[in-house]
PDB file of N, CA and C in Angstrom:
ATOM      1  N   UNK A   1       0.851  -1.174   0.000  1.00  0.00           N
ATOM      2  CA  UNK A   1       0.000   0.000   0.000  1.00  0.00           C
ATOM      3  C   UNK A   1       0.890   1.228   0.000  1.00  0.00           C
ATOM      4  N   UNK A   2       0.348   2.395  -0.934  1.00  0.00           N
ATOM      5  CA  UNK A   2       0.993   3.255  -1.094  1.00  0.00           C
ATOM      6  C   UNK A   2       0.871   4.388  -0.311  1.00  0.00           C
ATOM      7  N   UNK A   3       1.732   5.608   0.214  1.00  0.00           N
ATOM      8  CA  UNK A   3       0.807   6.584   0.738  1.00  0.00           C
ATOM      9  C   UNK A   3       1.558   7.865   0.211  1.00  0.00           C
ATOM     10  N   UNK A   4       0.455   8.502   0.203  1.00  0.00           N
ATOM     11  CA  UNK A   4       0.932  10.030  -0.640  1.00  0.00           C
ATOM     12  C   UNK A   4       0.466  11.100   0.422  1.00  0.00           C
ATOM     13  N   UNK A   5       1.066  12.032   0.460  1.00  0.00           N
ATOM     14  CA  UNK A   5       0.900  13.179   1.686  1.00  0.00           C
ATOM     15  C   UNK A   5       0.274  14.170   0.567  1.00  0.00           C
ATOM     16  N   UNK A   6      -0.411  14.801   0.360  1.00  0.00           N
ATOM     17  CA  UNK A   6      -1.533  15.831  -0.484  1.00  0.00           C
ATOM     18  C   UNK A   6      -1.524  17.346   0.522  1.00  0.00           C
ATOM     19  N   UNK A   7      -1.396  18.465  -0.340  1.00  0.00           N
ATOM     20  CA  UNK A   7      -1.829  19.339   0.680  1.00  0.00           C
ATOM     21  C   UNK A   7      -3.540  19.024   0.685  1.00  0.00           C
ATOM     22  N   UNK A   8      -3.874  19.911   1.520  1.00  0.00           N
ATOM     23  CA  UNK A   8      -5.648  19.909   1.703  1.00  0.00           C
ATOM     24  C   UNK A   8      -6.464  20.076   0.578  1.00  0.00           C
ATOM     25  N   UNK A   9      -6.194  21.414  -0.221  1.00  0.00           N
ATOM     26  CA  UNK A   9      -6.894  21.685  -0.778  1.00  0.00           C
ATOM     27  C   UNK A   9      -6.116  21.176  -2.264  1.00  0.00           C
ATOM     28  N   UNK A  10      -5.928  20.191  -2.802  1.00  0.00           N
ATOM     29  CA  UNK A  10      -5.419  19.351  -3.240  1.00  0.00           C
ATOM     30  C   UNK A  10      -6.902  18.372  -3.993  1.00  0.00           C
ATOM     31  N   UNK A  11      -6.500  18.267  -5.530  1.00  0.00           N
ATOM     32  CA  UNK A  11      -7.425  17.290  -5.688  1.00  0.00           C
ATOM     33  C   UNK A  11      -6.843  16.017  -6.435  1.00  0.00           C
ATOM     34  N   UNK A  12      -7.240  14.741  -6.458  1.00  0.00           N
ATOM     35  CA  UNK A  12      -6.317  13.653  -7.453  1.00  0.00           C
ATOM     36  C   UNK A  12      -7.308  12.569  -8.187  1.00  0.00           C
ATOM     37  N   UNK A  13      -6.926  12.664  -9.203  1.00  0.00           N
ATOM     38  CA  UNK A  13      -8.206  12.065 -10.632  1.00  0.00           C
ATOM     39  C   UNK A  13      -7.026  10.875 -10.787  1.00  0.00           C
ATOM     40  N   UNK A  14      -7.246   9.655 -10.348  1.00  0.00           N
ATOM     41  CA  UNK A  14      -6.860   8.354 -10.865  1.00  0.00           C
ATOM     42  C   UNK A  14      -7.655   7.483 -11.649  1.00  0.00           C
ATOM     43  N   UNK A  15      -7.256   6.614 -12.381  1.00  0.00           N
ATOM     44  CA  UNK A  15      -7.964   6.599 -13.278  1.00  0.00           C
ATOM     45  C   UNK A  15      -7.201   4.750 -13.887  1.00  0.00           C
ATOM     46  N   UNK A  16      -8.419   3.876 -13.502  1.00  0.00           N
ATOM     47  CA  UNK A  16      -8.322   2.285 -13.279  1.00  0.00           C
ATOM     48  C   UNK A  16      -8.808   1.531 -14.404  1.00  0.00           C
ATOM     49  N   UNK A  17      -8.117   0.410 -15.371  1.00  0.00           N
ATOM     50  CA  UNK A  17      -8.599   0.044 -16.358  1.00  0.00           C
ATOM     51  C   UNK A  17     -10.056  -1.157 -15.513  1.00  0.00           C
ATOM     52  N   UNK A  18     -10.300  -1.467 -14.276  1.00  0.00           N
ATOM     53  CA  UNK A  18     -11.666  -2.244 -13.953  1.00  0.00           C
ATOM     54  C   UNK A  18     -11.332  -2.144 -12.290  1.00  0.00           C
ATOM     55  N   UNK A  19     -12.544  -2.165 -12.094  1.00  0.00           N
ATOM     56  CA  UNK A  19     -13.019  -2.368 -10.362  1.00  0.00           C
ATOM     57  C   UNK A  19     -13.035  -3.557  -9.924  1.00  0.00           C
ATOM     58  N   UNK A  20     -12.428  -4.587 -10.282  1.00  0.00           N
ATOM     59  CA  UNK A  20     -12.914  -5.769  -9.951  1.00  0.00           C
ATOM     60  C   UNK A  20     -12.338  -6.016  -8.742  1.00  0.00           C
ATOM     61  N   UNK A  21     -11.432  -5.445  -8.047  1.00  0.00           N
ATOM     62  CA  UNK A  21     -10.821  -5.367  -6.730  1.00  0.00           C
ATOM     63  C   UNK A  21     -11.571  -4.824  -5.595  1.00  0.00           C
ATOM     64  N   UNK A  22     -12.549  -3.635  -6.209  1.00  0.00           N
ATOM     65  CA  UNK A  22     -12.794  -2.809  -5.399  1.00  0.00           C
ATOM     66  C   UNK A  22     -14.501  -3.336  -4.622  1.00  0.00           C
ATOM     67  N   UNK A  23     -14.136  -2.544  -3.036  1.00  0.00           N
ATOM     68  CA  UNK A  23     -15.658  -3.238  -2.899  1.00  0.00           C
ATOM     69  C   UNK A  23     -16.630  -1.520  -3.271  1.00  0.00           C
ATOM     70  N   UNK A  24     -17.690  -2.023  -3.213  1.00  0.00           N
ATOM     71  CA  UNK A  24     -18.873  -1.179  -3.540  1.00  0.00           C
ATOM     72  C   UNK A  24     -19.056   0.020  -2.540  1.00  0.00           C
ATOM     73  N   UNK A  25     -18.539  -0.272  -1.375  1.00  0.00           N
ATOM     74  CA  UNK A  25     -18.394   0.930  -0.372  1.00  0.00           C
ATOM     75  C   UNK A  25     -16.783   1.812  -0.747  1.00  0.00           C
ATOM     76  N   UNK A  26     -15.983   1.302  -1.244  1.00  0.00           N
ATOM     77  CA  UNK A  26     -14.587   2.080  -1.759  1.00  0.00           C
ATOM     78  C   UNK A  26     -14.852   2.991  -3.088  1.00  0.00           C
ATOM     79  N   UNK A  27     -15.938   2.443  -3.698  1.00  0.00           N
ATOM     80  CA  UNK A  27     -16.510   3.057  -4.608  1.00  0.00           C
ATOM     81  C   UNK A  27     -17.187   4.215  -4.892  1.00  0.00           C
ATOM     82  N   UNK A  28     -18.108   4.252  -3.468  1.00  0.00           N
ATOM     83  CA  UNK A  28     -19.171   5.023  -2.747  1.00  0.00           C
ATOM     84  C   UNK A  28     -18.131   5.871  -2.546  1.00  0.00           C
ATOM     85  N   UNK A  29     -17.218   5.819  -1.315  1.00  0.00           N
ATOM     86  CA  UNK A  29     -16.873   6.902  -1.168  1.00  0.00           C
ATOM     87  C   UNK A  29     -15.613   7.886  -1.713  1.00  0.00           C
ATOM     88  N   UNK A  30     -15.173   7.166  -2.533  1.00  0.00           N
ATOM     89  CA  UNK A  30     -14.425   8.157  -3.763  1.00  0.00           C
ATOM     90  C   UNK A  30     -15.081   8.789  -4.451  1.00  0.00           C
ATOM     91  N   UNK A  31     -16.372   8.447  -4.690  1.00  0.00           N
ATOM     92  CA  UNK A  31     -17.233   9.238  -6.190  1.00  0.00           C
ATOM     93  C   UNK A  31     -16.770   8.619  -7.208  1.00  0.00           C
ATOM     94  N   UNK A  32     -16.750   7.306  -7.264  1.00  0.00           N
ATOM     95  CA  UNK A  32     -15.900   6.684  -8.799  1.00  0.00           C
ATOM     96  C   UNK A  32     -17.375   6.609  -9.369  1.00  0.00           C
ATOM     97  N   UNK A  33     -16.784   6.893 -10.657  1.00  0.00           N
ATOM     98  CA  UNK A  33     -17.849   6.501 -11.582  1.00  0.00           C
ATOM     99  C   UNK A  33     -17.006   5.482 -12.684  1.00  0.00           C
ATOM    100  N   UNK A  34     -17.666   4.124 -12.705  1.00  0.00           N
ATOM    101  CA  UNK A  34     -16.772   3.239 -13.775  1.00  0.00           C
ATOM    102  C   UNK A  34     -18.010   2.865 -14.906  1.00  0.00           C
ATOM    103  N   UNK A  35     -17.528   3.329 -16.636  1.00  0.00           N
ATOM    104  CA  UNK A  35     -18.050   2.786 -17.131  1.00  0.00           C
ATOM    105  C   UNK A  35     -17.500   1.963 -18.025  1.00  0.00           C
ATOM    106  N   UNK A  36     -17.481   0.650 -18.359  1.00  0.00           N
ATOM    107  CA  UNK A  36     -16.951  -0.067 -18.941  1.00  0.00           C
ATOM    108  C   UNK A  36     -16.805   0.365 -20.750  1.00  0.00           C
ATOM    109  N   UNK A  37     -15.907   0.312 -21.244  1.00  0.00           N
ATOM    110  CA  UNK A  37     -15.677   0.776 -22.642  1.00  0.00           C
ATOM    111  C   UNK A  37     -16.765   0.197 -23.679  1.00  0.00           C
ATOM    112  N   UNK A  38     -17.263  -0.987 -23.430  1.00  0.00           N
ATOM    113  CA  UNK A  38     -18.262  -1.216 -24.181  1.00  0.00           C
ATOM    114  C   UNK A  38     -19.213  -1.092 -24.231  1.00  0.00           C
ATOM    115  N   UNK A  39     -19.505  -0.284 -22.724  1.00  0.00           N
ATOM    116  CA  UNK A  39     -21.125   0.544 -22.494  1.00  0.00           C
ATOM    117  C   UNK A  39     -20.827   1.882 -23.107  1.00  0.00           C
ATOM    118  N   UNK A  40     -19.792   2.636 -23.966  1.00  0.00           N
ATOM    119  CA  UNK A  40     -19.799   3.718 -24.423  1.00  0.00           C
ATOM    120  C   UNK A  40     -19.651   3.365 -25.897  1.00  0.00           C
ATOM    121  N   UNK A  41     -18.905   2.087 -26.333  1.00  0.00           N
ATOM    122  CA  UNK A  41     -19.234   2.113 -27.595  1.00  0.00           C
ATOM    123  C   UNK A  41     -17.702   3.020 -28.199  1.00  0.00           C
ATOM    124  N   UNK A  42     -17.965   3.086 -29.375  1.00  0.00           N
ATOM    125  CA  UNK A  42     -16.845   3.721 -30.177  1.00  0.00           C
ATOM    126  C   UNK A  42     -17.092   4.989 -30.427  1.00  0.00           C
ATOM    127  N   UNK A  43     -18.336   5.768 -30.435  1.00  0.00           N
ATOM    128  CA  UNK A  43     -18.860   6.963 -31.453  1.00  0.00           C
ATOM    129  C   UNK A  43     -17.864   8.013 -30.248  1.00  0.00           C
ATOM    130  N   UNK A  44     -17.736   8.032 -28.571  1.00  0.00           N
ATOM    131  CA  UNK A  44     -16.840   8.943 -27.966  1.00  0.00           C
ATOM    132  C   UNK A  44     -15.550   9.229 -28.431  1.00  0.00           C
ATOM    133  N   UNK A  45     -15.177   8.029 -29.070  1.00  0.00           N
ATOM    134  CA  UNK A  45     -13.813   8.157 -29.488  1.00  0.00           C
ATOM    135  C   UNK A  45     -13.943   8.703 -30.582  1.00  0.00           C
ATOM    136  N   UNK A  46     -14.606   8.158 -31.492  1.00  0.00           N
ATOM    137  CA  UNK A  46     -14.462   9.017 -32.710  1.00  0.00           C
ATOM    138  C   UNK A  46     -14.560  10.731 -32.531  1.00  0.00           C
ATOM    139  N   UNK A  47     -15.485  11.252 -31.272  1.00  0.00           N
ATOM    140  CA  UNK A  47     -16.125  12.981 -31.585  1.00  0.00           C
ATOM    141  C   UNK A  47     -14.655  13.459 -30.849  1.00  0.00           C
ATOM    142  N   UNK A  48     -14.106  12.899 -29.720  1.00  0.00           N
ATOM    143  CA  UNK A  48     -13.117  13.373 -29.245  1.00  0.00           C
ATOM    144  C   UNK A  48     -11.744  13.044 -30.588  1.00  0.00           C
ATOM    145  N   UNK A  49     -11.503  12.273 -31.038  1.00  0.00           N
ATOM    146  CA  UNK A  49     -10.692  12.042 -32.406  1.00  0.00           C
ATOM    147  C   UNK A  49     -10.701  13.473 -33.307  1.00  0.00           C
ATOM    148  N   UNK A  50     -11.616  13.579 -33.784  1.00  0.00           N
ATOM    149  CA  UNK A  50     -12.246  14.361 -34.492  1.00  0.00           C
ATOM    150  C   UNK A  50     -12.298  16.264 -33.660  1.00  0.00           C
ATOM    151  N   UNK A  51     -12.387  16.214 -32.404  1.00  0.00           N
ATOM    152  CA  UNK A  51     -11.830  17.510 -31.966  1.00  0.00           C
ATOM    153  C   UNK A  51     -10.379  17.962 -31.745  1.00  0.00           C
ATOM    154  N   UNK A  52      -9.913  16.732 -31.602  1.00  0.00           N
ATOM    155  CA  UNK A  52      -8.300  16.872 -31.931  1.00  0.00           C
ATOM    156  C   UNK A  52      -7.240  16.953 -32.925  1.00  0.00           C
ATOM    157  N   UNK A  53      -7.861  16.652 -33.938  1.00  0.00           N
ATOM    158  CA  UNK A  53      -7.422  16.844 -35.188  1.00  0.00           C
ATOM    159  C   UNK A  53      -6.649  18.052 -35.794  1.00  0.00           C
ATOM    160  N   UNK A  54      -6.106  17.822 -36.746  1.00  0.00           N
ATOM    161  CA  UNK A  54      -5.433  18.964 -37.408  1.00  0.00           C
ATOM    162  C   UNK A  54      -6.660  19.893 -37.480  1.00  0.00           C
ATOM    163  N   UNK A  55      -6.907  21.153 -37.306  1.00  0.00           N
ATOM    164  CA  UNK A  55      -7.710  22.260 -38.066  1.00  0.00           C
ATOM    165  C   UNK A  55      -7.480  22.525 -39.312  1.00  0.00           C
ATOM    166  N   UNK A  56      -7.072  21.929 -39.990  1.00  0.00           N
ATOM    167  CA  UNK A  56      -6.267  22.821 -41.304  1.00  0.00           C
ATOM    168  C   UNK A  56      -7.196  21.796 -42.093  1.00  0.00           C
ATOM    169  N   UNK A  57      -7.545  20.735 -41.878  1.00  0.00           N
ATOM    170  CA  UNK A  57      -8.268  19.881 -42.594  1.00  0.00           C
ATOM    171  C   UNK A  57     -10.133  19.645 -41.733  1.00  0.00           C
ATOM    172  N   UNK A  58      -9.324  19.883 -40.742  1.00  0.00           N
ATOM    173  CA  UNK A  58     -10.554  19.582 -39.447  1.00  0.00           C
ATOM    174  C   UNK A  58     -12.075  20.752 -39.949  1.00  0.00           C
ATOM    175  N   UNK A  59     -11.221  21.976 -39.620  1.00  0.00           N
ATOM    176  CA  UNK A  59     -12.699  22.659 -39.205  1.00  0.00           C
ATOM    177  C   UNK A  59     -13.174  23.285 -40.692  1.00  0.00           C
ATOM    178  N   UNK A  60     -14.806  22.900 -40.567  1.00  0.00           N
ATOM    179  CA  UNK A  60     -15.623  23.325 -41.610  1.00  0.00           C
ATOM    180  C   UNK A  60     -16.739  21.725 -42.265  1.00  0.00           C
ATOM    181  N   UNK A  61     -15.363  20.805 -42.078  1.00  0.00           N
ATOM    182  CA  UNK A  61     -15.431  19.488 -42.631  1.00  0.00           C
ATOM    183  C   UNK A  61     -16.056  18.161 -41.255  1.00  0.00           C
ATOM    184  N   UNK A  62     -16.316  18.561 -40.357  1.00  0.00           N
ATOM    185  CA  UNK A  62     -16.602  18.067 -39.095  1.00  0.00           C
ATOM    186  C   UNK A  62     -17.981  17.023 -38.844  1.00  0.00           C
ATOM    187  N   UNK A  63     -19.221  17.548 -40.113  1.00  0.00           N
ATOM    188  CA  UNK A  63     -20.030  16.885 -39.631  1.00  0.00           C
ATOM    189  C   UNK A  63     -19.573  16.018 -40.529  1.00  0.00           C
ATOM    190  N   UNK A  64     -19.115  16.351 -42.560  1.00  0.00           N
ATOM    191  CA  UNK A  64     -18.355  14.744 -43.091  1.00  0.00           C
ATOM    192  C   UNK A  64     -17.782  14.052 -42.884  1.00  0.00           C
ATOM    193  N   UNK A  65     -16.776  14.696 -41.510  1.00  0.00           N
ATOM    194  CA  UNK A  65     -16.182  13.195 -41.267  1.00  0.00           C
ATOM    195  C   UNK A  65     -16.723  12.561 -40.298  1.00  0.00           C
ATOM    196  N   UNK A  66     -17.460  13.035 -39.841  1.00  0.00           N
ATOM    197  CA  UNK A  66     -18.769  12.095 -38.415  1.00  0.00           C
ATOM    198  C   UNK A  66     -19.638  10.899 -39.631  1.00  0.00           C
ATOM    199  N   UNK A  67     -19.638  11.645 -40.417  1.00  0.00           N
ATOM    200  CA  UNK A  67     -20.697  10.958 -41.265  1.00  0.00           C
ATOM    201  C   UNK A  67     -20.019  10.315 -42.020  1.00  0.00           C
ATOM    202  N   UNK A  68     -19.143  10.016 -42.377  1.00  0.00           N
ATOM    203  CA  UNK A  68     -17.806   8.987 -42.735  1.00  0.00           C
ATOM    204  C   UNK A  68     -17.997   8.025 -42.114  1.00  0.00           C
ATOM    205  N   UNK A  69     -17.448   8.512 -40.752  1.00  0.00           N
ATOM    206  CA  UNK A  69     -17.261   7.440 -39.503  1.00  0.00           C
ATOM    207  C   UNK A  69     -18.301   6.631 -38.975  1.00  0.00           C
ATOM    208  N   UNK A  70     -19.250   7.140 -39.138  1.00  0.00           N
ATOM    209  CA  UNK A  70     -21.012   6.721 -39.249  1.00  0.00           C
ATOM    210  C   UNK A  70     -21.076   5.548 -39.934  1.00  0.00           C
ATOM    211  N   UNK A  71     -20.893   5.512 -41.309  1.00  0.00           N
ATOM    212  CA  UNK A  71     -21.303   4.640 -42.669  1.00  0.00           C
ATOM    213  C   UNK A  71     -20.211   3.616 -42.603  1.00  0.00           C
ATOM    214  N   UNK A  72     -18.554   3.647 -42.086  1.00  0.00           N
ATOM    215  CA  UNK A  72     -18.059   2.321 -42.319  1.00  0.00           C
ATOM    216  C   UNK A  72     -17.484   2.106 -41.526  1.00  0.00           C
ATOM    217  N   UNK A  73     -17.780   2.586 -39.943  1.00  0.00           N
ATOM    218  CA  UNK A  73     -17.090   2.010 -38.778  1.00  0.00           C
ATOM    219  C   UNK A  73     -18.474   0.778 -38.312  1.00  0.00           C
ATOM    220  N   UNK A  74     -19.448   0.738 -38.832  1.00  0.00           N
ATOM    221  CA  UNK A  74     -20.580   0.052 -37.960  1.00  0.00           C
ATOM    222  C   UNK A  74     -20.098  -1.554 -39.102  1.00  0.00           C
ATOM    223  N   UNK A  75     -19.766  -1.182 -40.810  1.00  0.00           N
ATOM    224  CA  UNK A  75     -19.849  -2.199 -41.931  1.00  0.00           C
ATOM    225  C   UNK A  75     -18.454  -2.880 -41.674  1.00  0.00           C
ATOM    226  N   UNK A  76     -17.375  -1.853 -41.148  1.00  0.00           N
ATOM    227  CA  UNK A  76     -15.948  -2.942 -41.426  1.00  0.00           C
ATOM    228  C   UNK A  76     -16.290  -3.400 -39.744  1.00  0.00           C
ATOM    229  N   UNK A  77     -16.780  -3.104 -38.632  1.00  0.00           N
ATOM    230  CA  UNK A  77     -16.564  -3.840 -37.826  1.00  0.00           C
ATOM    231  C   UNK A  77     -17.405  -5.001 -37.890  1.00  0.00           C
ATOM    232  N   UNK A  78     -18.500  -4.739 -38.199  1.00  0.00           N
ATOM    233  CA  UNK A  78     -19.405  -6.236 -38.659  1.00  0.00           C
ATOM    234  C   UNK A  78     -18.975  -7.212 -39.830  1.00  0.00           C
ATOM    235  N   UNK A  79     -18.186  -6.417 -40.865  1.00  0.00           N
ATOM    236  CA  UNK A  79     -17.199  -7.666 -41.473  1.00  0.00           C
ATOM    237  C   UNK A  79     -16.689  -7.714 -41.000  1.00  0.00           C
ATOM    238  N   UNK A  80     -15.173  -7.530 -40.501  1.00  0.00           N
ATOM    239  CA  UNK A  80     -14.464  -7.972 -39.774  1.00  0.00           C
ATOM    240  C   UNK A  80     -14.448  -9.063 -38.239  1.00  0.00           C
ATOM    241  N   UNK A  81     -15.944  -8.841 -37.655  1.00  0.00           N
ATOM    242  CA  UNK A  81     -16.335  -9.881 -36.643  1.00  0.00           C
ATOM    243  C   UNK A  81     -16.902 -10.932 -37.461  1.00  0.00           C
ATOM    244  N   UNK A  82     -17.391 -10.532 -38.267  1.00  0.00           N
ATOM    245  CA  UNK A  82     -18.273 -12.468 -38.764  1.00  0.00           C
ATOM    246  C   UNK A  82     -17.262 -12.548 -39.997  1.00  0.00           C
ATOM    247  N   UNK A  83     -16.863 -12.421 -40.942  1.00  0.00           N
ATOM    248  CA  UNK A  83     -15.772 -12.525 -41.858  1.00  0.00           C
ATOM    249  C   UNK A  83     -13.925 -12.854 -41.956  1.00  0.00           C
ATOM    250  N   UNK A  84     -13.619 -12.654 -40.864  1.00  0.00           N
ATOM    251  CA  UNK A  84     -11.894 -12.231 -40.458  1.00  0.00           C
ATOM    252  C   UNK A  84     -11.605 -13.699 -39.940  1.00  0.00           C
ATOM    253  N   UNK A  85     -10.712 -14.009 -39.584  1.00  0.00           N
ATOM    254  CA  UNK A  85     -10.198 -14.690 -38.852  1.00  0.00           C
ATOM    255  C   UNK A  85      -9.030 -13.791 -37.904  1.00  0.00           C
ATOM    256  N   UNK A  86      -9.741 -13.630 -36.497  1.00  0.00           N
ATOM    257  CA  UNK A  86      -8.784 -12.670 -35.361  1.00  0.00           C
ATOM    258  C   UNK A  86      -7.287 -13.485 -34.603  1.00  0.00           C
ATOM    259  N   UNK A  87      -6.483 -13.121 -34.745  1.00  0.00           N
ATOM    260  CA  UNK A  87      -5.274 -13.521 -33.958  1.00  0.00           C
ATOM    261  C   UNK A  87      -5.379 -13.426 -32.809  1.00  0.00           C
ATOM    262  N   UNK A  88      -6.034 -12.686 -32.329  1.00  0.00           N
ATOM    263  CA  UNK A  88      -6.364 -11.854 -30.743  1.00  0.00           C
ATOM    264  C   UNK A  88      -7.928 -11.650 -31.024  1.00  0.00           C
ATOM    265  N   UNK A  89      -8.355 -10.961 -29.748  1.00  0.00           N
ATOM    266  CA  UNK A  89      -9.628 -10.360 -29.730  1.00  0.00           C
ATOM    267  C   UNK A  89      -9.556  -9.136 -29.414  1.00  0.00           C
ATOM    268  N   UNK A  90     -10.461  -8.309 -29.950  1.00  0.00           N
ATOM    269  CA  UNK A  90     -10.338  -6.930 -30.001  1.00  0.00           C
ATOM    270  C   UNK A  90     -12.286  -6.604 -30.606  1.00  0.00           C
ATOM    271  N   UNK A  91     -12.439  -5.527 -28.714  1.00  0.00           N
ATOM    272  CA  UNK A  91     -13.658  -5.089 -29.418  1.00  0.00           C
ATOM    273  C   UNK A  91     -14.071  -3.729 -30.839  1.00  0.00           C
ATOM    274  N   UNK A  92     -15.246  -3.548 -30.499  1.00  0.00           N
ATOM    275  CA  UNK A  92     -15.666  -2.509 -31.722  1.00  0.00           C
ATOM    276  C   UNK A  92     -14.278  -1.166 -31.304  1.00  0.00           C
ATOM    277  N   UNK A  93     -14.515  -1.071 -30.144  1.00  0.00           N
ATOM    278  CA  UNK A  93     -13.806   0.007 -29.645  1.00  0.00           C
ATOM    279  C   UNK A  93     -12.613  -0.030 -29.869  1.00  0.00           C
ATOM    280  N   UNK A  94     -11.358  -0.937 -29.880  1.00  0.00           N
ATOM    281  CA  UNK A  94      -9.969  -1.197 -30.107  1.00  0.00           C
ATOM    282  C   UNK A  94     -10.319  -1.244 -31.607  1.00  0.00           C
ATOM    283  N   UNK A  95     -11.624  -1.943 -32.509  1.00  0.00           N
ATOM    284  CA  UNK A  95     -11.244  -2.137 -34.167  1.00  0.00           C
ATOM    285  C   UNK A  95     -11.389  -0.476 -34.889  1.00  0.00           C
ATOM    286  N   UNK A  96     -12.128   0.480 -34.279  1.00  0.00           N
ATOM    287  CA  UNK A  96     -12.122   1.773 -34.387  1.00  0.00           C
ATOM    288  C   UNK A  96     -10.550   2.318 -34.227  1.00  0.00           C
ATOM    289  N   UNK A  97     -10.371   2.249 -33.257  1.00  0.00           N
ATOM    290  CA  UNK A  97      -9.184   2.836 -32.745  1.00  0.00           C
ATOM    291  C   UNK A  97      -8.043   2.431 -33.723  1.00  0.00           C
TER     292      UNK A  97
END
């Protein structure tokens, strides 16, 4: 166990790939909020993708490339799950990425 000395008015955002350690009262009282990556799906990644981008190509062009990402992130991940043969497994969210 680790311990860190904080001044008071001090705040600290950690940040856990699963809770499976944690009990439900450690949870409670941090304020964690855990949502698992596949209850968000891919479309977060894409709008945050897409705000980070170059501007030089980015802005003006923002809702075409949503609407890009729309039309063949839903078709290559559904070929790619029933069609592919995977070495690994990797959800919608890692085949986006």
């Amino acid at each position: 166990l680790d311990c860190c000395l904080c001044k008071t008015n001090s705040v600290q955002i950690v940040q856990f790939m699963d809770l499976e350690q944690a009990s439900p009262a450690t949870v409670s009282r941090c304020g964690m909020i855990y949502l698992e990556p596949k209850a968000l799906g891919w479309l977060p990644l894409m709008k945050s993708w897409i705000k980070k981008a170059d501007p030089r190509w980015r802005e003006g062009n923002e809702v075409y490339i949503e609407t890009i990402f729309n039309w063949l992130a839903p078709n290559c991940i559904q070929y790619s799950t029933l069609s592919c043969t995977h070495l690994s497994t990797a959800g919608p969210f890692s085949m986006v990425k």
